[in-house]
Protein backbone atom coordinates (compact mmCIF):
# COMPACT_ATOMS: atom_id res chain seq x y z
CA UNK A 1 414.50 -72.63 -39.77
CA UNK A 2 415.12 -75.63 -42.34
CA UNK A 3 411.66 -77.11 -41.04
CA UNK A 4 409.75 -73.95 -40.75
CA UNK A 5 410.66 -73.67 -45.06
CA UNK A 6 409.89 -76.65 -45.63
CA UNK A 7 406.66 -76.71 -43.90
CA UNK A 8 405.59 -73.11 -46.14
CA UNK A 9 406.57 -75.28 -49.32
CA UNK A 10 403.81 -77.55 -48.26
CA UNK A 11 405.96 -80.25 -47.06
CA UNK A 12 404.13 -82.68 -43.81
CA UNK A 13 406.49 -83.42 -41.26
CA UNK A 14 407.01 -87.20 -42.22
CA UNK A 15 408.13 -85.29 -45.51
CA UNK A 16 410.12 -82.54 -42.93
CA UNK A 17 411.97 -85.50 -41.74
CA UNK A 18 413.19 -87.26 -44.05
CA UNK A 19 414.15 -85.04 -46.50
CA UNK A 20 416.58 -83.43 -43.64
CA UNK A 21 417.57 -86.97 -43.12
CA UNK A 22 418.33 -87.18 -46.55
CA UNK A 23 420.61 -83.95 -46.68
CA UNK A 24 422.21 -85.56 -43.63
CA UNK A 25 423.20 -89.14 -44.75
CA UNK A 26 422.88 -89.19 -48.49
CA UNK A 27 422.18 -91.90 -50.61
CA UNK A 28 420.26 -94.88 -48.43
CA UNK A 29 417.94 -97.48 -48.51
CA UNK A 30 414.40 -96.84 -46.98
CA UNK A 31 415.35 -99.17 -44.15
CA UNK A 32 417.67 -97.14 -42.52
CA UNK A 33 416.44 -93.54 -43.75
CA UNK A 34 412.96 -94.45 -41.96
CA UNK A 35 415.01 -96.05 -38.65
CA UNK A 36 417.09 -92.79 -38.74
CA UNK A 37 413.82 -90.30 -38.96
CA UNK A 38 411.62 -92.68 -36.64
CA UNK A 39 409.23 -94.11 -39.23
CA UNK A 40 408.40 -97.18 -39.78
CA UNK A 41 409.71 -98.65 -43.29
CA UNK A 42 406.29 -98.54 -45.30
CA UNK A 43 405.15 -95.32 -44.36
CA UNK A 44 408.95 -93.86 -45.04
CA UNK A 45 408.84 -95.73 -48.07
CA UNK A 46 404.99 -93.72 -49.08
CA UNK A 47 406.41 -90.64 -48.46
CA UNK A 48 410.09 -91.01 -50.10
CA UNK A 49 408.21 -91.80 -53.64
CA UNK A 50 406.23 -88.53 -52.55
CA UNK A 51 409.17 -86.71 -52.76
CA UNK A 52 410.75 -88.90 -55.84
CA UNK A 53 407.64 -87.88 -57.48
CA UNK A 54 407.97 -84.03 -57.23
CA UNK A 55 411.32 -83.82 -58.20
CA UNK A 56 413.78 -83.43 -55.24
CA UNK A 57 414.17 -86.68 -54.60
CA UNK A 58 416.39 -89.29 -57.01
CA UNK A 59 415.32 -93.23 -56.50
CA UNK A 60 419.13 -95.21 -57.15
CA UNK A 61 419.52 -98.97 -57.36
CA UNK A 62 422.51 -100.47 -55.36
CA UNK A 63 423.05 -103.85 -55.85
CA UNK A 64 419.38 -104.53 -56.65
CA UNK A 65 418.36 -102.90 -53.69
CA UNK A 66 416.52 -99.55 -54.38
CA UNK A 67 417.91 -96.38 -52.43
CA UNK A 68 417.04 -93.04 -52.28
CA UNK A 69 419.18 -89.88 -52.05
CA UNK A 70 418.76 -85.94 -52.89
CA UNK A 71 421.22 -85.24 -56.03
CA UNK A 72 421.28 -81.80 -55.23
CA UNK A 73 420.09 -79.23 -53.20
CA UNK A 74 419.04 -77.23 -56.60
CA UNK A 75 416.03 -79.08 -57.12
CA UNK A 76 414.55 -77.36 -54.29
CA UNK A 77 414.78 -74.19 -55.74
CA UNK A 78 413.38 -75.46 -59.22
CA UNK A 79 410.48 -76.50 -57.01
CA UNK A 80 410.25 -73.13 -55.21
CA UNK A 81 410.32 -71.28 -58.57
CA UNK A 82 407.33 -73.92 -60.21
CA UNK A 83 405.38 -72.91 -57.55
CA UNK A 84 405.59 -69.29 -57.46
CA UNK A 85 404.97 -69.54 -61.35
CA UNK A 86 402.26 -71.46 -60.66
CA UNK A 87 400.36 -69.14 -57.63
CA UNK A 88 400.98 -66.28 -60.07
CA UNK A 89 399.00 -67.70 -62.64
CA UNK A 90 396.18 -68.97 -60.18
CA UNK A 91 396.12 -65.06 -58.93
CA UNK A 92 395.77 -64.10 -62.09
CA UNK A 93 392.85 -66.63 -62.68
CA UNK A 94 391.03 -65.68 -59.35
CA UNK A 95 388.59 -62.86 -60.38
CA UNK A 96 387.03 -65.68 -62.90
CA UNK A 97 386.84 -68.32 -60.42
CA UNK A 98 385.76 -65.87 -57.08
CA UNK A 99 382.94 -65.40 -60.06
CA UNK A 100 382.04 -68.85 -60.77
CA UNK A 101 382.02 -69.74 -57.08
CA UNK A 102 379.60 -67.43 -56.59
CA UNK A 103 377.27 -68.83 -58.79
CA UNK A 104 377.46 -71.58 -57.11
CA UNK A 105 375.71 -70.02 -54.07
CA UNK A 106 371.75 -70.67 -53.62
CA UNK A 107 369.09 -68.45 -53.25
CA UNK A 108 369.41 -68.77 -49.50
CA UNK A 109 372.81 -66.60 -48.52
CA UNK A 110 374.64 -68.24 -45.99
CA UNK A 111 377.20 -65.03 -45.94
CA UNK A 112 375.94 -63.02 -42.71
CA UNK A 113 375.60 -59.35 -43.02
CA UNK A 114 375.83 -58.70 -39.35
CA UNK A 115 378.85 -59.39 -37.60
CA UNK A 116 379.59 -58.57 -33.90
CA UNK A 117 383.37 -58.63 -32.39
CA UNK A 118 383.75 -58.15 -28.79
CA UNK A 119 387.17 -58.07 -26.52
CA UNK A 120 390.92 -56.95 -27.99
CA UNK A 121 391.06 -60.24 -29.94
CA UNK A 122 387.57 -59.38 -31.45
CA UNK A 123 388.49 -55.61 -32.30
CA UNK A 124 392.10 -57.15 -33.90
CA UNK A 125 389.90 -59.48 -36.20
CA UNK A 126 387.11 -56.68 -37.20
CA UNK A 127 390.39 -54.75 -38.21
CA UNK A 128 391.46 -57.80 -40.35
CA UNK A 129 388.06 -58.03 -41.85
CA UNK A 130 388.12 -54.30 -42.91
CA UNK A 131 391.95 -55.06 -44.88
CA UNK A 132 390.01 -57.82 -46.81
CA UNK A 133 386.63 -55.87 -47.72
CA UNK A 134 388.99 -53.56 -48.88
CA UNK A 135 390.69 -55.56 -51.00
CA UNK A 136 387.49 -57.59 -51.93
CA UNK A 137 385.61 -54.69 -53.03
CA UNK A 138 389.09 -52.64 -54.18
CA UNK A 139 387.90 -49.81 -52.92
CA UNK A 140 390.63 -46.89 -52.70
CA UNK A 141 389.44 -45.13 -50.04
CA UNK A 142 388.02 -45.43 -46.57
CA UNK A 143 385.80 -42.77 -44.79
CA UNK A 144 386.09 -42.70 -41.01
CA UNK A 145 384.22 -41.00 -38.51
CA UNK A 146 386.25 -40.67 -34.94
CA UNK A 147 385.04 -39.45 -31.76
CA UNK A 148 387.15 -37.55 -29.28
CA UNK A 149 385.46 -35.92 -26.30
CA UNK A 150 387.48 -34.72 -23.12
CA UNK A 151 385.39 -37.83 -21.39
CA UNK A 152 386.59 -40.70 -24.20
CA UNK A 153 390.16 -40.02 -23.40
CA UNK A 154 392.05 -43.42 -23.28
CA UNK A 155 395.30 -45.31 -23.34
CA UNK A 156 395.86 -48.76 -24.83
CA UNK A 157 399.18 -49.84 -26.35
CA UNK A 158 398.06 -52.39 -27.91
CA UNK A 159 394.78 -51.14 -28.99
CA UNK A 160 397.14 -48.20 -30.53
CA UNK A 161 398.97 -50.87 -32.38
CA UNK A 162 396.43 -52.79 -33.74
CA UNK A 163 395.15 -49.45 -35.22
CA UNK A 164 398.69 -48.20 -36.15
CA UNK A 165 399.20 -51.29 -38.28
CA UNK A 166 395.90 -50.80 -40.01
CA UNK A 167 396.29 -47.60 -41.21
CA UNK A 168 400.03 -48.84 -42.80
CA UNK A 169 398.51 -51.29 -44.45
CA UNK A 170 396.08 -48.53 -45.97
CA UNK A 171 399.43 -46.66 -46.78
CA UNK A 172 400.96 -49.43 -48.87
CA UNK A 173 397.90 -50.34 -50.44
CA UNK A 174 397.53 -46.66 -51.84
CA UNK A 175 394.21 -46.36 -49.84
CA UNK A 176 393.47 -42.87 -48.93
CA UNK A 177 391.54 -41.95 -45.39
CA UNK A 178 388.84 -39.53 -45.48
CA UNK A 179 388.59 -38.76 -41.42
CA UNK A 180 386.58 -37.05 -39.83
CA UNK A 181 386.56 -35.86 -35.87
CA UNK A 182 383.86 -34.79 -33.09
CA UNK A 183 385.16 -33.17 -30.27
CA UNK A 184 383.48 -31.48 -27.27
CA UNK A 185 383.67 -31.43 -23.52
CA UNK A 186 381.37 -34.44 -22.05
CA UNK A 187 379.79 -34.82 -25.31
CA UNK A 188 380.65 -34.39 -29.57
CA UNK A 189 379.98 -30.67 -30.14
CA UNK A 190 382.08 -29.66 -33.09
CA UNK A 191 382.88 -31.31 -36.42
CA UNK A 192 386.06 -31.21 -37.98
CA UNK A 193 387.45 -32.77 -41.43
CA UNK A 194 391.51 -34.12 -40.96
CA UNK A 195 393.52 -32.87 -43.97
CA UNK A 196 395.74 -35.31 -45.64
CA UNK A 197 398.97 -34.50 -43.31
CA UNK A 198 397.05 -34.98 -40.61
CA UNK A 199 395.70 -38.52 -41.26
CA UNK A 200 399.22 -39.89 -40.38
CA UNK A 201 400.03 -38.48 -37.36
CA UNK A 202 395.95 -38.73 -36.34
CA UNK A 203 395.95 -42.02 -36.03
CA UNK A 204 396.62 -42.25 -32.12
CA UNK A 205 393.57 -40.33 -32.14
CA UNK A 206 391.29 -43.73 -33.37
CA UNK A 207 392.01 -45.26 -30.02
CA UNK A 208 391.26 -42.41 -27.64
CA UNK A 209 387.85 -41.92 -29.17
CA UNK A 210 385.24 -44.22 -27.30
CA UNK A 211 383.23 -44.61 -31.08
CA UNK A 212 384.15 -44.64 -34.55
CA UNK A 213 382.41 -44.75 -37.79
CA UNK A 214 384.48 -46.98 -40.65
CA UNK A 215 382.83 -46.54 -44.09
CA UNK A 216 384.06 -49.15 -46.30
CA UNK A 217 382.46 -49.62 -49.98
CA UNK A 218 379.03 -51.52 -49.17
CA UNK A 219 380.06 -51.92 -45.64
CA UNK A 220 379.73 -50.32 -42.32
CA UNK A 221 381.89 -50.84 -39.36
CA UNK A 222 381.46 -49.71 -35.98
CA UNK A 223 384.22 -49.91 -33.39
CA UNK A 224 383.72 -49.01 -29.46
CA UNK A 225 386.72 -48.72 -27.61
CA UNK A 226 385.41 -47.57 -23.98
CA UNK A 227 384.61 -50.12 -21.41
CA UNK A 228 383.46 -53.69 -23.37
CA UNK A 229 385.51 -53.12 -26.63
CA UNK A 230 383.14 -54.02 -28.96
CA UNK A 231 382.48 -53.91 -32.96
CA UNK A 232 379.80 -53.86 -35.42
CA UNK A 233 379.97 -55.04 -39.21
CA UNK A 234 377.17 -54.07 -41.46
CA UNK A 235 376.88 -55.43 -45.06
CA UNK A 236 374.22 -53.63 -46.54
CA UNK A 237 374.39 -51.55 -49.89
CA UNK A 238 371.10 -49.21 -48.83
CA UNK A 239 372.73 -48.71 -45.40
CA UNK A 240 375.90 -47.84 -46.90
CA UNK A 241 374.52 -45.30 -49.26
CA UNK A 242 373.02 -43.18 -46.24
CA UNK A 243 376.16 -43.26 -44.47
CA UNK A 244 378.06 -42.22 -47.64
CA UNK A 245 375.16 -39.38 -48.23
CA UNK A 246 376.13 -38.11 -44.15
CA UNK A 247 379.95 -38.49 -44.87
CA UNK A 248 379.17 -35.89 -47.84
CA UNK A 249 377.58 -33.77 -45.49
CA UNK A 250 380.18 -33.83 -43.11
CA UNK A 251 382.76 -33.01 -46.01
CA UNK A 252 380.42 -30.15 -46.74
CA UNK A 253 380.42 -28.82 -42.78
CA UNK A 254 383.98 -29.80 -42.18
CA UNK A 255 385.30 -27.37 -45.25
């Protein structure tokens, strides 16, 4: 647990080590605080300064021989709160510099606007690439076509999860769902639009359905579920426009 922390604080192992060393033994000379974590005396002796540097670590002299030592375990917290202080205000600063990066970008865009995801681990990461467009491109809310025929009927846990913890994320971003559904025998026959209360408890119905339609801002997502799980991304803004013209139609039929 203590290493895990200090690993999300940005500490390196060597750092890991010896600052639980520290905690352990208290005030030492780098000698025996790099012989207790394993290090040799120079590169214990980098990394202790590292530390001395940022705050949580106090440098003592003992009899002209310089030690090192934590004073207390409060500077840690100091350092915590610095750095959430100090993400805050580069979140606060990243619409100007997402802006300025992108004029750095030549003529020639390296970004692709076709993406294709293939397998369980593929259809997980198209679902993580939806979250982000929709954060990217704060768009507050998603239009989804789903396809349910008496054929498409499936059952994947996982799948059901993945898809589950999708549309909660939605939910505590304040994202609405505009769904729609195609059901039939063998084939889509009838078109139906999903009221609000619906969208919840609907979402075991994503899986089942061999296709589905994700309409996200600029972007287009296709995800097949039947056989080869496979998915399409599409970043295209005249694409996107006909697919938000045939959602609008589908609204219209669906009333």
């Amino acid at each position: 647990m203590l290493k895990e922390y200090l690993s999300t604080l940005g500490f390196n192992d060597k750092e890991t080590a010896l600052y639980m060393v520290l905690a352990e033994i208290g005030v030492q000379p780098a000698s025996v605080i790099a012989r207790r974590s394993n290090l040799d005396r120079v590169t214990a002796y980098k990394h202790l300064k590292k530390l001395a540097e940022k705050g949580l670590v106090k440098v003592y002299s003992r009899n002209g021989i310089q030690c090192f030592g934590i004073e207390s375990f409060e500077a840690l917290e100091s350092y915590v709160g610095e750095h959430v202080q100090s993400y805050s205000d580069l979140q606060k600063r990243f619409p100007i510099i997402a802006n300025a990066l992108r004029s750095l970008r030549g003529s020639e865009d390296a970004v692709p606007r076709l993406q294709i995801f293939e397998g369980t681990a593929g259809i997980k990461a198209l679902f993580r690439d939806m979250l982000h467009t929709v954060k990217q491109e704060n768009v507050r809310q998603v239009r989804l076509l789903s396809s349910n025929t008496f054929e498409e009927w499936l059952s994947d846990a996982a799948m059901q999860r993945i898809v589950d913890g999708f549309f909660t994320d939605l939910r505590e971003q304040k994202v609405s769902v505009e769904l729609f559904e195609v059901t039939g025998g063998l084939v889509p026959e009838r078109l139906r639009k999903l009221s609000g209360k619906d969208i919840s408890a609907s979402s075991s119905l994503v899986t089942h359905g061999s296709t589905n339609i994700f309409l996200i801002g600029h972007t287009v997502y296709l995800a097949c579920y039947k056989g080869t799980q496979i998915g399409l991304k599409m970043t295209q803004a005249e694409l996107s426009q006909i697919f938000h013209f045939l959602f609008d139609l589908a609204g219209k039929m669906g009333e």
